[in-house]
C-alpha atoms as a PDB file:
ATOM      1  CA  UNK A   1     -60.529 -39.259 -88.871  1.00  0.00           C
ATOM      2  CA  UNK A   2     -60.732 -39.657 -85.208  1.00  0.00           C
ATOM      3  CA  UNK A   3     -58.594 -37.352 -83.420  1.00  0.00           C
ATOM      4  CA  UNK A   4     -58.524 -38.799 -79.789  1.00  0.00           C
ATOM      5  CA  UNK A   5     -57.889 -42.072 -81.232  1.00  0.00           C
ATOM      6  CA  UNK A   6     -54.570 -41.076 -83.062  1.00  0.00           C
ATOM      7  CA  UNK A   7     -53.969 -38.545 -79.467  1.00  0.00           C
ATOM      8  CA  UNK A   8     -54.560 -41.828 -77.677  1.00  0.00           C
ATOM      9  CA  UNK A   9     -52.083 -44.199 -80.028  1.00  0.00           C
ATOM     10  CA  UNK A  10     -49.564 -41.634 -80.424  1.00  0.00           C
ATOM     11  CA  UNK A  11     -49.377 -41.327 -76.529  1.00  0.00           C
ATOM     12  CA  UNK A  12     -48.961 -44.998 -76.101  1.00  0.00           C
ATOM     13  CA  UNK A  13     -46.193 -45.198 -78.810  1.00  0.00           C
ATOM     14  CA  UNK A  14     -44.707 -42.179 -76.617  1.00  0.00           C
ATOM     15  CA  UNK A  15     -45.066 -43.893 -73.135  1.00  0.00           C
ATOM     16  CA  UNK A  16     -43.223 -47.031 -74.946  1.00  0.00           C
ATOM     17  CA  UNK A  17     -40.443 -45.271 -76.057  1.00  0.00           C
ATOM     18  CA  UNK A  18     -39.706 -43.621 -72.968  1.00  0.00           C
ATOM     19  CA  UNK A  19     -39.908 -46.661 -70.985  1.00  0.00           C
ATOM     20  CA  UNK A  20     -37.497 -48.344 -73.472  1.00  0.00           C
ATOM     21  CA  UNK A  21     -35.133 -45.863 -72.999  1.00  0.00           C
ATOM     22  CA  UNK A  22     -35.220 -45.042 -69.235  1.00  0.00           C
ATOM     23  CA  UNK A  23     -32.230 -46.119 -66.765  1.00  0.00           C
ATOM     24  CA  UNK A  24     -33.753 -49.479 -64.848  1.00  0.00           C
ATOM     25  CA  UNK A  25     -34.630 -47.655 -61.582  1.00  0.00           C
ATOM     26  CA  UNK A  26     -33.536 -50.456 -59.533  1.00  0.00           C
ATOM     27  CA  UNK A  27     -31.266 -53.264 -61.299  1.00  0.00           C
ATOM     28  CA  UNK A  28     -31.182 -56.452 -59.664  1.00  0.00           C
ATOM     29  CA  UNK A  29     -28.316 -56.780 -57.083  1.00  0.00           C
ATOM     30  CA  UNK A  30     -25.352 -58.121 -58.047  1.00  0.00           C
ATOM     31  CA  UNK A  31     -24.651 -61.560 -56.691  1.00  0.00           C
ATOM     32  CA  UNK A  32     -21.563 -62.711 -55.004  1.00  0.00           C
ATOM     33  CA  UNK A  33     -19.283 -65.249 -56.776  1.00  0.00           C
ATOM     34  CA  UNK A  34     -19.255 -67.102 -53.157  1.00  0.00           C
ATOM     35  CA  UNK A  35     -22.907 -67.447 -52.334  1.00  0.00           C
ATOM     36  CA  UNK A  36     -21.972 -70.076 -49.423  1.00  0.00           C
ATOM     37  CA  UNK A  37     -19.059 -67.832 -48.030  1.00  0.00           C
ATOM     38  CA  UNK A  38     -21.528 -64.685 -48.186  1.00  0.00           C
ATOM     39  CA  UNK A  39     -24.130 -66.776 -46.737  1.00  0.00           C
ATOM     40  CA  UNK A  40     -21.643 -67.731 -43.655  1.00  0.00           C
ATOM     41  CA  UNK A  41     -20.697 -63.779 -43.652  1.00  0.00           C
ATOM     42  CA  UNK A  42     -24.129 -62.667 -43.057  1.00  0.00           C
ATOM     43  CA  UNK A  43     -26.110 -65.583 -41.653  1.00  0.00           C
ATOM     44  CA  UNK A  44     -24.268 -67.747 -39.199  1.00  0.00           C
ATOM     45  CA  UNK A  45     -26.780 -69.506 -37.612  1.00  0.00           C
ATOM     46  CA  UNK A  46     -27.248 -71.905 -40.957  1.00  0.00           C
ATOM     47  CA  UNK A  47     -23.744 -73.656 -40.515  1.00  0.00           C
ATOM     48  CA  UNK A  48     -22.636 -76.129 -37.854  1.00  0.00           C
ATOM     49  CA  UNK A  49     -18.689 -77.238 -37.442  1.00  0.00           C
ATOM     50  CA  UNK A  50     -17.831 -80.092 -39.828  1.00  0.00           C
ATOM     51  CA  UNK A  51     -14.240 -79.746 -38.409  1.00  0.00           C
ATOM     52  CA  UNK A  52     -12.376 -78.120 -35.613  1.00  0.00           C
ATOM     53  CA  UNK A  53      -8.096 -77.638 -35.188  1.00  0.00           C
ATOM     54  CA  UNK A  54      -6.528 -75.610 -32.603  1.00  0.00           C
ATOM     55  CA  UNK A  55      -3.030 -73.806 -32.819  1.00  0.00           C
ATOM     56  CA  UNK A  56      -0.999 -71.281 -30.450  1.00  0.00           C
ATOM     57  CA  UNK A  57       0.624 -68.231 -31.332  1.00  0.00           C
ATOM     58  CA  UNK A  58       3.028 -66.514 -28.545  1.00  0.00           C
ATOM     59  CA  UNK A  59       3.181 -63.212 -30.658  1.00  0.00           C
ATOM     60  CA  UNK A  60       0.721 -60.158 -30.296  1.00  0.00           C
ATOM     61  CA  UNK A  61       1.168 -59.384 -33.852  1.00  0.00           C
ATOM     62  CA  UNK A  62      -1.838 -59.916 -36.938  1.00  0.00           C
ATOM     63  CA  UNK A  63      -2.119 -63.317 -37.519  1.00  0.00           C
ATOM     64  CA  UNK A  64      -1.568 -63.511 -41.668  1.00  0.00           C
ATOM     65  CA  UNK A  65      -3.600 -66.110 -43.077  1.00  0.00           C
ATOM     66  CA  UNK A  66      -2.124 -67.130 -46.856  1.00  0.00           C
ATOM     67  CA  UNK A  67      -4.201 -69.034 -49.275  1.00  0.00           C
ATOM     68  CA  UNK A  68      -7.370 -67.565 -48.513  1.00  0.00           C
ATOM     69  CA  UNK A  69     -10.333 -66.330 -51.187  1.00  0.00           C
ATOM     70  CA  UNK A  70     -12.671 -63.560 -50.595  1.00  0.00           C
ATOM     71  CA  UNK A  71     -16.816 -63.173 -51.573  1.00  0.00           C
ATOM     72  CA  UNK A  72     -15.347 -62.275 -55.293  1.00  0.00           C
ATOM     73  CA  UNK A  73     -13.411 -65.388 -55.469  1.00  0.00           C
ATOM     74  CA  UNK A  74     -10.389 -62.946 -55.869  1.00  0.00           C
ATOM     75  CA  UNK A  75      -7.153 -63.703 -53.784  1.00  0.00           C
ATOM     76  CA  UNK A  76      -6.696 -62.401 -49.856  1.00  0.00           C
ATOM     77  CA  UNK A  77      -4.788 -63.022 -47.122  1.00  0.00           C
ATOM     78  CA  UNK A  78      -6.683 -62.352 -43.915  1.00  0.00           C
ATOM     79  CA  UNK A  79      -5.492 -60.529 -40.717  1.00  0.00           C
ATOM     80  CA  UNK A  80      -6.873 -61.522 -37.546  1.00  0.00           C
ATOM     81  CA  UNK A  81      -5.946 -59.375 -34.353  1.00  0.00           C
ATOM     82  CA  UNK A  82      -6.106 -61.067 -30.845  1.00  0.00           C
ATOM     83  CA  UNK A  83     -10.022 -61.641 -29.681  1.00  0.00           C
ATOM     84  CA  UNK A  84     -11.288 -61.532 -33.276  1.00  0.00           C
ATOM     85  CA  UNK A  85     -13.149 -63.732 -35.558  1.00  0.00           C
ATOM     86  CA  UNK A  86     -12.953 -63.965 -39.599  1.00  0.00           C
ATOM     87  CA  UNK A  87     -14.526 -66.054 -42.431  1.00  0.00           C
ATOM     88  CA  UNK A  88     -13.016 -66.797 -45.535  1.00  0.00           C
ATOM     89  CA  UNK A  89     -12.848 -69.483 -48.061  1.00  0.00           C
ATOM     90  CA  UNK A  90      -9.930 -71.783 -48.062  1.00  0.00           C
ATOM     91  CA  UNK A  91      -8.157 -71.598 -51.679  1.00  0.00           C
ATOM     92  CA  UNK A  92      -7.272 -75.081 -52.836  1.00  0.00           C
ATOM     93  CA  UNK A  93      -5.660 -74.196 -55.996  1.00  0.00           C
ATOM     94  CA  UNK A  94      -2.265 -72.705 -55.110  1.00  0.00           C
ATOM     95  CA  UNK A  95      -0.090 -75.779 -54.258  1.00  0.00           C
ATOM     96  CA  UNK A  96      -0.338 -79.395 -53.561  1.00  0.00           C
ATOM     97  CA  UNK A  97      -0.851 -78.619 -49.840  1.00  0.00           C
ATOM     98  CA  UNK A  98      -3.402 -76.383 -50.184  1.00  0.00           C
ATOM     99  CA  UNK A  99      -5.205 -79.122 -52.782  1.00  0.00           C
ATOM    100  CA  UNK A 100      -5.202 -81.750 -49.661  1.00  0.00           C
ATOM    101  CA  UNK A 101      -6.738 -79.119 -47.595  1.00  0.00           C
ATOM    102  CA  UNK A 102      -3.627 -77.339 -46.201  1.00  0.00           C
ATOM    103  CA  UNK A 103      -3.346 -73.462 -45.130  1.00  0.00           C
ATOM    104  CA  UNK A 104      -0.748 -71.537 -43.683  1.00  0.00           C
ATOM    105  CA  UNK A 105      -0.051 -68.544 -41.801  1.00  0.00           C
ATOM    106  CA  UNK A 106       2.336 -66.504 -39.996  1.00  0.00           C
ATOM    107  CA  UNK A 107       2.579 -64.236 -36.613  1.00  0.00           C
ATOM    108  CA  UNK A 108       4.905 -62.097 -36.369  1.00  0.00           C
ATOM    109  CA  UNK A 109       8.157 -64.447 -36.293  1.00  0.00           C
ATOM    110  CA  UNK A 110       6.235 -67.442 -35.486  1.00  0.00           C
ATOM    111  CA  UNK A 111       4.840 -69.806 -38.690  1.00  0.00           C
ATOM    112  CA  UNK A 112       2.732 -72.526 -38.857  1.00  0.00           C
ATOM    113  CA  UNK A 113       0.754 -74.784 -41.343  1.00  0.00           C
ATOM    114  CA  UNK A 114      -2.373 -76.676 -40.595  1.00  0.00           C
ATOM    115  CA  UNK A 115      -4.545 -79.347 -43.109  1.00  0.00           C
ATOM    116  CA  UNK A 116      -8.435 -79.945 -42.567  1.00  0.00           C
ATOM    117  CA  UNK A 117      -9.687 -83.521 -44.402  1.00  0.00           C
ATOM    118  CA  UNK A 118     -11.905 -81.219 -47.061  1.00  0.00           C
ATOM    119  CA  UNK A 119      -9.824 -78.545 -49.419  1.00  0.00           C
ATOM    120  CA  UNK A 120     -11.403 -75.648 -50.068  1.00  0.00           C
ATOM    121  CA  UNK A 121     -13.861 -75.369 -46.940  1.00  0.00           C
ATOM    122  CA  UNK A 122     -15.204 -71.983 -45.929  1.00  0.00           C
ATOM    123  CA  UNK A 123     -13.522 -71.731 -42.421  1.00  0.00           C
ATOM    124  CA  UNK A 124     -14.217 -69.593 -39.315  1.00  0.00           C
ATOM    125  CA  UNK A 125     -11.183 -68.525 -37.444  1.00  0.00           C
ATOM    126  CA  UNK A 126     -11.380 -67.459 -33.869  1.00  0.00           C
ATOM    127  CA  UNK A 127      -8.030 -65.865 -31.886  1.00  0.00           C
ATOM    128  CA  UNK A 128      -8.752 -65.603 -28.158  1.00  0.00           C
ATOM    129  CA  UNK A 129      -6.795 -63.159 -26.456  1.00  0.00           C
ATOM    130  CA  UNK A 130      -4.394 -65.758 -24.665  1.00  0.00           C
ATOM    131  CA  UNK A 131      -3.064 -66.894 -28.142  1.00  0.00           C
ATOM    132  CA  UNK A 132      -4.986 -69.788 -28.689  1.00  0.00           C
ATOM    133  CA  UNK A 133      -6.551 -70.087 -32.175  1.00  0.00           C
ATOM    134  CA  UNK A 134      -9.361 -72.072 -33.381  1.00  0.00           C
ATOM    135  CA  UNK A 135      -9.678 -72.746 -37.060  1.00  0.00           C
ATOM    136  CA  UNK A 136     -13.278 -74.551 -37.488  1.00  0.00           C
ATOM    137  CA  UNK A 137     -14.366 -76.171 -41.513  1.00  0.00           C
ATOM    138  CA  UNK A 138     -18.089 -74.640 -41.659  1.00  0.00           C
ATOM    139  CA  UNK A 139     -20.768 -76.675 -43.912  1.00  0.00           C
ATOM    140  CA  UNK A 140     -24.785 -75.660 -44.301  1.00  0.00           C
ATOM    141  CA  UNK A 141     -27.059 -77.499 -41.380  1.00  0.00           C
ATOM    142  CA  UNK A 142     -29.110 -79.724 -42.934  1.00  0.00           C
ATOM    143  CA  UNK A 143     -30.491 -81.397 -39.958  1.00  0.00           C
ATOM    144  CA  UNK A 144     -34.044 -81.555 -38.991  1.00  0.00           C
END
């Protein structure tokens, strides 16, 4: 019998096992239920404006945004101070408004509603500091 022939298969049987059982040292990264949202969160410069609306608030109070989805797909509203920007998905499943492309929000005591053409659009919202609010429908660039 050949000893470092059984050493040598025993140690391979060995090396399997462990490997079998050892934590993955680096799973694979969970992906985001909203790949084209987290692609507008994180790379910008892929979209162009499909669609651009414009509202006023008076009030220096968070602008609430209802009807919005997050990265998760999980229910958010969105708060938006004066000379910010946000990115969120529009949620076309809560109402018949929001199913024709409707969204609402609120600012302080003021309300308002607005409706883009597409439902559901990922949408980039940008308060200046004056009060003047542009809501703009995002979609991929696919020109040359």
């Amino acid at each position: 019998m050949k000893v470092p022939a059984i050493l040598a298969g025993l140690s391979l049987l060995f090396g399997a096992l462990l490997a079998a059982t050892a934590p993955a040292e680096n799973p694979p990264p969970k992906l985001p239920a909203d790949s084209m949202l987290h692609s507008a969160l994180t790379s910008t410069q892929v979209f162009m404006f499909t669609e651009q609306l414009t509202s006023k608030v008076v009030s220096s109070a968070d602008l609430i945004i209802s009807g919005t989805r997050n990265i998760e797909n999980q229910p958010e509203s969105i708060h938006l101070r004066p000379s910010t920007v946000r990115i969120f998905r529009a949620d076309a499943g809560i109402n018949d408004f929001t199913k024709q492309g409707g969204l609402t929000w609120k600012c302080g005591a003021e309300s308002g509603k607005l409706q883009f053409k597409t439902p559901g659009n990922v949408i980039m919202v940008v308060r200046d500091g004056d009060g003047t609010v542009h809501w703009y429908a995002l979609q991929y660039d696919l020109r040359c």
